[in-house]
PDB file of N, CA and C in Angstrom:
ATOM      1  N   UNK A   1     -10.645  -6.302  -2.855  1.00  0.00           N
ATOM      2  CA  UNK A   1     -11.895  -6.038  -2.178  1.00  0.00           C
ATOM      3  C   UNK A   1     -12.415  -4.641  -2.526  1.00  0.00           C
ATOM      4  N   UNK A   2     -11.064  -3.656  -2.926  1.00  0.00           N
ATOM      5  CA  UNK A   2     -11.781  -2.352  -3.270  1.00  0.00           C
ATOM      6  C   UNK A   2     -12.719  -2.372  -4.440  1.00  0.00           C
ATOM      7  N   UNK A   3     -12.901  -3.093  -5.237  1.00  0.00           N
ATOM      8  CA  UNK A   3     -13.375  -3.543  -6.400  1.00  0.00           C
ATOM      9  C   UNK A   3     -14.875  -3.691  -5.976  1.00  0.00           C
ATOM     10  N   UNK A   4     -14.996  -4.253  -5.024  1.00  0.00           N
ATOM     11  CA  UNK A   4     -16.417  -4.829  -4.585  1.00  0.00           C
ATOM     12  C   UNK A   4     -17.059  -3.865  -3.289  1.00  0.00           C
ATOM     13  N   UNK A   5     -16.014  -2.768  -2.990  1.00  0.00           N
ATOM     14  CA  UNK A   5     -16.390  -1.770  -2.347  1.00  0.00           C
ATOM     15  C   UNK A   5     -16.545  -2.100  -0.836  1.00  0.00           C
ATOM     16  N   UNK A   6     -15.550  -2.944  -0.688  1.00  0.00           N
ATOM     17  CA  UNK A   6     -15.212  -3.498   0.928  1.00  0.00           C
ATOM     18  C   UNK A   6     -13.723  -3.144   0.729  1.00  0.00           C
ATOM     19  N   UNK A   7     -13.836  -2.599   2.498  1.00  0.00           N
ATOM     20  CA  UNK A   7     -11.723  -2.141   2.885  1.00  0.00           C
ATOM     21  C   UNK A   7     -11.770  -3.019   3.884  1.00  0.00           C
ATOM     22  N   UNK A   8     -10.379  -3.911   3.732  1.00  0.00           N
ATOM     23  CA  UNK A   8     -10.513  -4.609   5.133  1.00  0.00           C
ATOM     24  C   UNK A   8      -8.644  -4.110   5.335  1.00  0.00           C
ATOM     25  N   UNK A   9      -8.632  -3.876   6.544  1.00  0.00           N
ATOM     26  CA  UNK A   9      -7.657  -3.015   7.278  1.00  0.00           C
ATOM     27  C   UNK A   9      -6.345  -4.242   7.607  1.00  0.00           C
ATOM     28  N   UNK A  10      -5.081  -3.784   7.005  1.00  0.00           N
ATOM     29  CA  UNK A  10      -4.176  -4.422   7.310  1.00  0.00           C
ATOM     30  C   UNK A  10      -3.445  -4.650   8.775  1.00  0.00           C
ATOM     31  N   UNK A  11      -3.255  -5.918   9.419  1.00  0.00           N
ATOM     32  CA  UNK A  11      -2.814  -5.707  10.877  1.00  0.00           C
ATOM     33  C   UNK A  11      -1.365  -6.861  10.661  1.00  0.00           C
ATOM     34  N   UNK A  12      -0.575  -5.587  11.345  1.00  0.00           N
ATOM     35  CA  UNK A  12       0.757  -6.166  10.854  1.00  0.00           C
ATOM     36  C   UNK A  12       1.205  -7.472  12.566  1.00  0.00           C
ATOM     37  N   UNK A  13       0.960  -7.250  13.230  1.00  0.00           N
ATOM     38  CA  UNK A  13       1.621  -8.568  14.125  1.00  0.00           C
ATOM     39  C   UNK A  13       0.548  -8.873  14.699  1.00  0.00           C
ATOM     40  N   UNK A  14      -0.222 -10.104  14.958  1.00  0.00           N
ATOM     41  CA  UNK A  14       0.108 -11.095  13.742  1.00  0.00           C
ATOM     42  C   UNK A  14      -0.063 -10.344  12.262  1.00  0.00           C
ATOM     43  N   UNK A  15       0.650 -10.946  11.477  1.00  0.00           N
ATOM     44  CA  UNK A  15       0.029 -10.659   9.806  1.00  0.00           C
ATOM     45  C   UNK A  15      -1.746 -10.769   9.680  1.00  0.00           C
ATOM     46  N   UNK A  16      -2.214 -10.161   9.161  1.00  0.00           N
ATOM     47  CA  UNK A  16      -3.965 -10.433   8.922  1.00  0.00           C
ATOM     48  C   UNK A  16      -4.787  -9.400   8.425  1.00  0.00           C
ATOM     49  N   UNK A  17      -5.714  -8.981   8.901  1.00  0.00           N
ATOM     50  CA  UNK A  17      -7.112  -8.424   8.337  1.00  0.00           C
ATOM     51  C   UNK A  17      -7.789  -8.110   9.087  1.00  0.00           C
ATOM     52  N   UNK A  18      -8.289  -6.656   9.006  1.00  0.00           N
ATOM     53  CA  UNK A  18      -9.213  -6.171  10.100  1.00  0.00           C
ATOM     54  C   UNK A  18     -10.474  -5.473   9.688  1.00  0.00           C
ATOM     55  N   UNK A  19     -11.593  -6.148   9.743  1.00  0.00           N
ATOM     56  CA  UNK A  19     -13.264  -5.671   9.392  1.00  0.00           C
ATOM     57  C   UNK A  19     -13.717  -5.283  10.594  1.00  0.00           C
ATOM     58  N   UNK A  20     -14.221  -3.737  10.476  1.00  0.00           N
ATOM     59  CA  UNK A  20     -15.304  -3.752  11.709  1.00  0.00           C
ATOM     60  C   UNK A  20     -16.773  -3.690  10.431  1.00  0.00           C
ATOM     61  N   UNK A  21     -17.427  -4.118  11.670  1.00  0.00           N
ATOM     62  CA  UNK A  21     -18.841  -4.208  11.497  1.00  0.00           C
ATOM     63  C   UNK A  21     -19.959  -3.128  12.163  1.00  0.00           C
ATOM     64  N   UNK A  22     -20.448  -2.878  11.481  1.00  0.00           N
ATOM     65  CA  UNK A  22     -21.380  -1.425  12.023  1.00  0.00           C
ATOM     66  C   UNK A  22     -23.092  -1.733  11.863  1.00  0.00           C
ATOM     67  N   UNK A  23     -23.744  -0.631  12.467  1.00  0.00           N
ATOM     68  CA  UNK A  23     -25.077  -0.612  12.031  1.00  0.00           C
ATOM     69  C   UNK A  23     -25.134  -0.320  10.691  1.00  0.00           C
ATOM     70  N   UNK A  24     -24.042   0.361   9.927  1.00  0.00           N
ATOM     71  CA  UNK A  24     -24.196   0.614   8.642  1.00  0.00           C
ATOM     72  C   UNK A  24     -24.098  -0.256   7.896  1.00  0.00           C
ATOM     73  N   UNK A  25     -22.926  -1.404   7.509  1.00  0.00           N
ATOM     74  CA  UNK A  25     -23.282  -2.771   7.392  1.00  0.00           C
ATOM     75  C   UNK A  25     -22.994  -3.624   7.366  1.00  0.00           C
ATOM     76  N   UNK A  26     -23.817  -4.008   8.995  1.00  0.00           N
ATOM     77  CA  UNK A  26     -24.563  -5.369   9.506  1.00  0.00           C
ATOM     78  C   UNK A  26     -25.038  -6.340   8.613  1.00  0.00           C
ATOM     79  N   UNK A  27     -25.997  -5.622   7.644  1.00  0.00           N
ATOM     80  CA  UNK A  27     -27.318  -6.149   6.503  1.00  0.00           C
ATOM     81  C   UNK A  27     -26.587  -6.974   5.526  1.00  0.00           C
ATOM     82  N   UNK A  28     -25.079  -6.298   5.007  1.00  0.00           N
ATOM     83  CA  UNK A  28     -24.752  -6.590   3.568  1.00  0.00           C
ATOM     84  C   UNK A  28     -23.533  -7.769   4.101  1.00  0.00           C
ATOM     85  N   UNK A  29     -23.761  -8.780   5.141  1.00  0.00           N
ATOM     86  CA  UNK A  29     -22.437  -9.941   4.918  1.00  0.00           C
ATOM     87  C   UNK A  29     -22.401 -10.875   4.039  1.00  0.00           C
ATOM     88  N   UNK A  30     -23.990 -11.073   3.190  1.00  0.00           N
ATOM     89  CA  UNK A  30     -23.693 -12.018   2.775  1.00  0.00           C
ATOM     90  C   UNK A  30     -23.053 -11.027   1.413  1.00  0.00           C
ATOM     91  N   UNK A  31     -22.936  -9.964   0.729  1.00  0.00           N
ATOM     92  CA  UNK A  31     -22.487  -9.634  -0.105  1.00  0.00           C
ATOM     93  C   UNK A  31     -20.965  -9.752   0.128  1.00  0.00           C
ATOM     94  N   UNK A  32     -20.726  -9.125   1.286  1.00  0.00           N
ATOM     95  CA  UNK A  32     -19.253  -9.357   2.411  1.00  0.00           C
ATOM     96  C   UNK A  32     -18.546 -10.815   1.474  1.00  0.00           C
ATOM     97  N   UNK A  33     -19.501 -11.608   1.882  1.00  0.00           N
ATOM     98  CA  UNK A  33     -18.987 -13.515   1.728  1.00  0.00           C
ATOM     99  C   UNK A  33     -19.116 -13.653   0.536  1.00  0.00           C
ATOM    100  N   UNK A  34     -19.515 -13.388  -0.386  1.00  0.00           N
ATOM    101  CA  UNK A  34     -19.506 -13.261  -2.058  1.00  0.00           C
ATOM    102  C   UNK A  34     -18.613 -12.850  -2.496  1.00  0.00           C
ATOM    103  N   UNK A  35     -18.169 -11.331  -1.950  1.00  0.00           N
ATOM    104  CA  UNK A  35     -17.444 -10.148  -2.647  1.00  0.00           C
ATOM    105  C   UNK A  35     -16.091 -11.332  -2.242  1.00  0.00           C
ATOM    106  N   UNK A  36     -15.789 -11.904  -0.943  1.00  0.00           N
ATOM    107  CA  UNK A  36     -14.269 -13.193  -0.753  1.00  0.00           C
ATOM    108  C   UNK A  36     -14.106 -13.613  -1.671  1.00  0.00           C
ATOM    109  N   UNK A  37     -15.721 -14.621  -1.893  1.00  0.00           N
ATOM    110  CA  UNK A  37     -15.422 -15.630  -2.760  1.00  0.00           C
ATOM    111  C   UNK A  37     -14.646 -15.242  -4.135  1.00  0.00           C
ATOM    112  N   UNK A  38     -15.161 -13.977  -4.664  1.00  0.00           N
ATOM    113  CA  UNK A  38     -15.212 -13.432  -6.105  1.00  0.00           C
ATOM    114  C   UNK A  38     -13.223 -13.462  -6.256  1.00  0.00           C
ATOM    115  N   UNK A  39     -13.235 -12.246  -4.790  1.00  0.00           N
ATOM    116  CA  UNK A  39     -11.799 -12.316  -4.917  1.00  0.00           C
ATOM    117  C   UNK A  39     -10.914 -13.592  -4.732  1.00  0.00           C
ATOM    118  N   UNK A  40     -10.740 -14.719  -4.452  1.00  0.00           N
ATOM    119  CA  UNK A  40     -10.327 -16.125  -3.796  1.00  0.00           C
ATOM    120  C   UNK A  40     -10.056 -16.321  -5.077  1.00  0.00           C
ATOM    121  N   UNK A  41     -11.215 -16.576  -5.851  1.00  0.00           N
ATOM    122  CA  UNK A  41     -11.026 -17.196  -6.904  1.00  0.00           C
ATOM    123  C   UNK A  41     -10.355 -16.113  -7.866  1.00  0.00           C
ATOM    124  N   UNK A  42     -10.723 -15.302  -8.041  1.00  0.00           N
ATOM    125  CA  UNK A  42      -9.416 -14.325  -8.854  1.00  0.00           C
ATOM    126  C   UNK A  42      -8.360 -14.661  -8.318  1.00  0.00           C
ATOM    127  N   UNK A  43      -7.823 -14.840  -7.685  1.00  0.00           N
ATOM    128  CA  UNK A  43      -6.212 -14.903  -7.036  1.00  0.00           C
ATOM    129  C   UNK A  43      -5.584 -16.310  -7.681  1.00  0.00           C
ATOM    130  N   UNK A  44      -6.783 -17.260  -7.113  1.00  0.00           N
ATOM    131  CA  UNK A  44      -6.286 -18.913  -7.348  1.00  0.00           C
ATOM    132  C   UNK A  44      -6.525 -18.758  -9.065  1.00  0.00           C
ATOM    133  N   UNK A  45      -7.198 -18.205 -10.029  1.00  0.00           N
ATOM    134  CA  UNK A  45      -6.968 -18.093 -11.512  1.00  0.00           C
ATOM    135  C   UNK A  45      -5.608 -17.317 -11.402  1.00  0.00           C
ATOM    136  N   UNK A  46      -5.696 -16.082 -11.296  1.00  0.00           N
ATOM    137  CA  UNK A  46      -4.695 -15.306 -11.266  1.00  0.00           C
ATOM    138  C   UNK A  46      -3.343 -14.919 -10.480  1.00  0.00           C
ATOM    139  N   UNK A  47      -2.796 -15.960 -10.710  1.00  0.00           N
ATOM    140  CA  UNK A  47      -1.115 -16.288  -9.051  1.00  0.00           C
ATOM    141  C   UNK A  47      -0.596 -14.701  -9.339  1.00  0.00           C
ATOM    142  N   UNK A  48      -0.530 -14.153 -10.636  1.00  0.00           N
ATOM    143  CA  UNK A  48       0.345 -12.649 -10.370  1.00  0.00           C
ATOM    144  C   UNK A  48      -0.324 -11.155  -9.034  1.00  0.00           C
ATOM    145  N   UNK A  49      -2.016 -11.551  -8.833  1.00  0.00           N
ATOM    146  CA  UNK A  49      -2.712 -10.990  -7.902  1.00  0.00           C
ATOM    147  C   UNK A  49      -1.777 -11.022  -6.710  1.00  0.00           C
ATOM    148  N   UNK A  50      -1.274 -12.205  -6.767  1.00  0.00           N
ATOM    149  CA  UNK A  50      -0.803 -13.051  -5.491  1.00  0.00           C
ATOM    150  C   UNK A  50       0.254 -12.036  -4.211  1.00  0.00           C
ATOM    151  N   UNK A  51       0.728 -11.038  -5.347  1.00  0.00           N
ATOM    152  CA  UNK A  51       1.866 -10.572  -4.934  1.00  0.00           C
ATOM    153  C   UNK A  51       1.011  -8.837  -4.510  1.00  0.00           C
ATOM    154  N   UNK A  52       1.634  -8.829  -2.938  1.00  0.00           N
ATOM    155  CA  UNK A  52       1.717  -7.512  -2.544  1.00  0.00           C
ATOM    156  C   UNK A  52       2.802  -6.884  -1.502  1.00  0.00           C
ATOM    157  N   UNK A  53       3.386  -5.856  -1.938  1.00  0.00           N
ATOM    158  CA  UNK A  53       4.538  -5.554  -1.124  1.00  0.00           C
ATOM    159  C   UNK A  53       4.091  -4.497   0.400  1.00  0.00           C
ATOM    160  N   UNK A  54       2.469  -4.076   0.306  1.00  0.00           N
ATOM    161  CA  UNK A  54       2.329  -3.245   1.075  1.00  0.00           C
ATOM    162  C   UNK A  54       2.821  -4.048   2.545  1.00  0.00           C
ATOM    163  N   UNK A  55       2.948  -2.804   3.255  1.00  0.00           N
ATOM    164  CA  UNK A  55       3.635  -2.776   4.584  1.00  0.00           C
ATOM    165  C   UNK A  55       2.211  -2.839   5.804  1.00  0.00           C
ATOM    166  N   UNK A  56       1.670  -3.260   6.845  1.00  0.00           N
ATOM    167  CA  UNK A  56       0.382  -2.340   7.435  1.00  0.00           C
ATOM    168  C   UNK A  56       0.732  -1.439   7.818  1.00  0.00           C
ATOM    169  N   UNK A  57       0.280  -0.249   8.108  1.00  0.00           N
ATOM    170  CA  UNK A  57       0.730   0.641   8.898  1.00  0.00           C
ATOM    171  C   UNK A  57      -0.491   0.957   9.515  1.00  0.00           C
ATOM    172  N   UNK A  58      -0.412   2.009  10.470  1.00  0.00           N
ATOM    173  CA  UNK A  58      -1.417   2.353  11.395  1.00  0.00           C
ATOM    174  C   UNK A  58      -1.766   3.741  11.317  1.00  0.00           C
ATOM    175  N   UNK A  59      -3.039   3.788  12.041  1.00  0.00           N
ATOM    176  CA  UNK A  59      -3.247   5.348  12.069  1.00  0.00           C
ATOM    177  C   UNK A  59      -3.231   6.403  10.536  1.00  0.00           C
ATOM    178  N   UNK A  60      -3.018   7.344  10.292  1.00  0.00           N
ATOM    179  CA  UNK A  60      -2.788   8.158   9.293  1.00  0.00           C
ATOM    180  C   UNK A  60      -1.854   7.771   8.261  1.00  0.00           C
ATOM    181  N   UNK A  61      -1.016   7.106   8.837  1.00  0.00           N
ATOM    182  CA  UNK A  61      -0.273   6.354   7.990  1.00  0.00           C
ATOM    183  C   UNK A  61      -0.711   5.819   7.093  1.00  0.00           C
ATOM    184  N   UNK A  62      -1.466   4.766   7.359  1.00  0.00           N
ATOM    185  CA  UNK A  62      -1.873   4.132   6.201  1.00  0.00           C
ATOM    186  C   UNK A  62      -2.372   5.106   4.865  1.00  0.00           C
ATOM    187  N   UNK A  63      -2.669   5.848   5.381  1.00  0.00           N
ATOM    188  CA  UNK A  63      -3.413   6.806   4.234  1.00  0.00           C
ATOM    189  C   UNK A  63      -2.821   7.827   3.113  1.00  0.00           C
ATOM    190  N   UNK A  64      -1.392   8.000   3.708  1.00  0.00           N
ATOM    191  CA  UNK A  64      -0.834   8.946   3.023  1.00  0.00           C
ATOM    192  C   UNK A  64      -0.371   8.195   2.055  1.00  0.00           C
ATOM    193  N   UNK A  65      -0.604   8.786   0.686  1.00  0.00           N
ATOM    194  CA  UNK A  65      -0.157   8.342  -1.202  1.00  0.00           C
ATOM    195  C   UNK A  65       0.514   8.377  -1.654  1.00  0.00           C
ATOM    196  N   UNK A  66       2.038   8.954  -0.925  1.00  0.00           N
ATOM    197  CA  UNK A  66       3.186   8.844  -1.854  1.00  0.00           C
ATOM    198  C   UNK A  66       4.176   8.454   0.102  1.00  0.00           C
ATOM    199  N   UNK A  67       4.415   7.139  -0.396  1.00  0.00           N
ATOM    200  CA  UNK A  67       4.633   6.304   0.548  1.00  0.00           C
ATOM    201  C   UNK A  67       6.762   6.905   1.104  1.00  0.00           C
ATOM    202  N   UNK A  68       7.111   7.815   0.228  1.00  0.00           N
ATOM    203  CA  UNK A  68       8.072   8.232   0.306  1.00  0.00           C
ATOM    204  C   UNK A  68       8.022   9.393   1.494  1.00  0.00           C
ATOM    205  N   UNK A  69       6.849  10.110   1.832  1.00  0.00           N
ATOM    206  CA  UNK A  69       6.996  10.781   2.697  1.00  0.00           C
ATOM    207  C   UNK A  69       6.862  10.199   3.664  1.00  0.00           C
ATOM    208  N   UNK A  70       6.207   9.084   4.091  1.00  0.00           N
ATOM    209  CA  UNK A  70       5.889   8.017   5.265  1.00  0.00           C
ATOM    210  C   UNK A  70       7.752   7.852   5.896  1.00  0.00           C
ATOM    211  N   UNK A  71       8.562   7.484   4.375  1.00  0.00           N
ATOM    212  CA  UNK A  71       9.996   6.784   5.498  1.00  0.00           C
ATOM    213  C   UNK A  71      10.511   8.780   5.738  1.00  0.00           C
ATOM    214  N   UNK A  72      10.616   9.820   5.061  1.00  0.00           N
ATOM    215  CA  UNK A  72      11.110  10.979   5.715  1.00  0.00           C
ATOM    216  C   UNK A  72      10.226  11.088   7.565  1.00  0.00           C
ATOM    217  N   UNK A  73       9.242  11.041   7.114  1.00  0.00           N
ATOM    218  CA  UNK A  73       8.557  11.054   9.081  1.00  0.00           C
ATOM    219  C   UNK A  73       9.182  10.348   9.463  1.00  0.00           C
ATOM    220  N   UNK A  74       9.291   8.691   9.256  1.00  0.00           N
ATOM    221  CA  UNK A  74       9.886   7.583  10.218  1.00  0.00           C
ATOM    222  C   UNK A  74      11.417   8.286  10.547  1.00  0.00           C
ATOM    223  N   UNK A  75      12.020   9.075   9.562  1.00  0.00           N
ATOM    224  CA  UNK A  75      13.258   9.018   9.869  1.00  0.00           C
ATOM    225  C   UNK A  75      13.107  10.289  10.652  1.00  0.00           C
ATOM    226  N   UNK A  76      12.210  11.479  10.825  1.00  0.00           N
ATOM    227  CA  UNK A  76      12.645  12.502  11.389  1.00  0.00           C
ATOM    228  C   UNK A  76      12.054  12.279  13.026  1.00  0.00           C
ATOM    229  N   UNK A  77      11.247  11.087  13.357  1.00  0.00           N
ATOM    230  CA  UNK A  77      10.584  10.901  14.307  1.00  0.00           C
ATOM    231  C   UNK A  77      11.693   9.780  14.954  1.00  0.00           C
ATOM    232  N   UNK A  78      12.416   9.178  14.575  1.00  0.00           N
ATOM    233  CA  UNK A  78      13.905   8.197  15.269  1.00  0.00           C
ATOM    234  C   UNK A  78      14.561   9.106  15.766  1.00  0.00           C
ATOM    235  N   UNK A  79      15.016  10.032  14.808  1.00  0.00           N
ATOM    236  CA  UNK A  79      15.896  10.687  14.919  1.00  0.00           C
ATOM    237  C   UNK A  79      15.398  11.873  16.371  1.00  0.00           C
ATOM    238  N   UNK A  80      14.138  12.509  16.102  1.00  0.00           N
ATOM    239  CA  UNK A  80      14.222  12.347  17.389  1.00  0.00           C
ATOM    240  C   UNK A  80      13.824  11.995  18.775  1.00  0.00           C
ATOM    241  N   UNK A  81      13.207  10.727  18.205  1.00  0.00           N
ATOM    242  CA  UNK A  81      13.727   9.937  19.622  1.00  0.00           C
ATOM    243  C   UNK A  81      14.922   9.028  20.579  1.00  0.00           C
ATOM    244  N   UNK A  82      15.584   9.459  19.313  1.00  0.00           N
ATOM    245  CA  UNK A  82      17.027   9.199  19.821  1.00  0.00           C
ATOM    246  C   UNK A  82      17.810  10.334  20.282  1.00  0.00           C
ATOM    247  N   UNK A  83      17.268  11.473  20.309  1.00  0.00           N
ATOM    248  CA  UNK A  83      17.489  12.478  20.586  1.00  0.00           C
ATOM    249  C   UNK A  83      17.591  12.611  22.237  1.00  0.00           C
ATOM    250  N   UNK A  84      15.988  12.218  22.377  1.00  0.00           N
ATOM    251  CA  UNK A  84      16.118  12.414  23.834  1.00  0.00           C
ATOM    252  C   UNK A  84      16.843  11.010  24.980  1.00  0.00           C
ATOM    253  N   UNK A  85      17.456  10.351  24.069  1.00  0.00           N
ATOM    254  CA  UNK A  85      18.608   9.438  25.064  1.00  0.00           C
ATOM    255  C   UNK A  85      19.673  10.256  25.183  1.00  0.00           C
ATOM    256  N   UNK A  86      20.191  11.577  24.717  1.00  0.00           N
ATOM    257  CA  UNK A  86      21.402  12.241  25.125  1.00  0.00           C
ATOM    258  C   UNK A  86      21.368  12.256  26.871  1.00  0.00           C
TER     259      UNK A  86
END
């Protein structure tokens, strides 16, 4: 979808997809419903598209680019919240 200049937001439970819709654009769905189609059919030509390992994450998360600093936070943020069960 980045291709066609639509982000649609990963939502991890359930698994899915998250679009908001704005006054900014309201106007452009039917490009929205095109830009699917375009991708659908790339995928069903192309089965190797098929494959993605991303995780959703939330918040800031999602955003940070070297996905290696994401598990050092996860681990320094367990660690301490396991902290405060002493």
């Amino acid at each position: 979808m980045k291709e066609h200049k639509w982000m649609l937001g990963k939502v991890q439970r359930p698994a899915g997809a998250h679009l908001t819709i704005t006054d900014a654009n309201k106007d452009d769905w039917k490009d929205f419903i095109d830009s699917i189609n375009k991708c659908v059919k790339a995928m069903k030509e192309n089965p190797e598209l098929n494959t993605n390992e991303d995780t959703a994450l939330y918040c800031m998360t999602g955003s940070i680019p070297d996905k290696s600093l994401l598990h050092k936070f996860v681990s320094v943020h367990e660690a301490a919240m396991l902290d405060t069960l002493e």
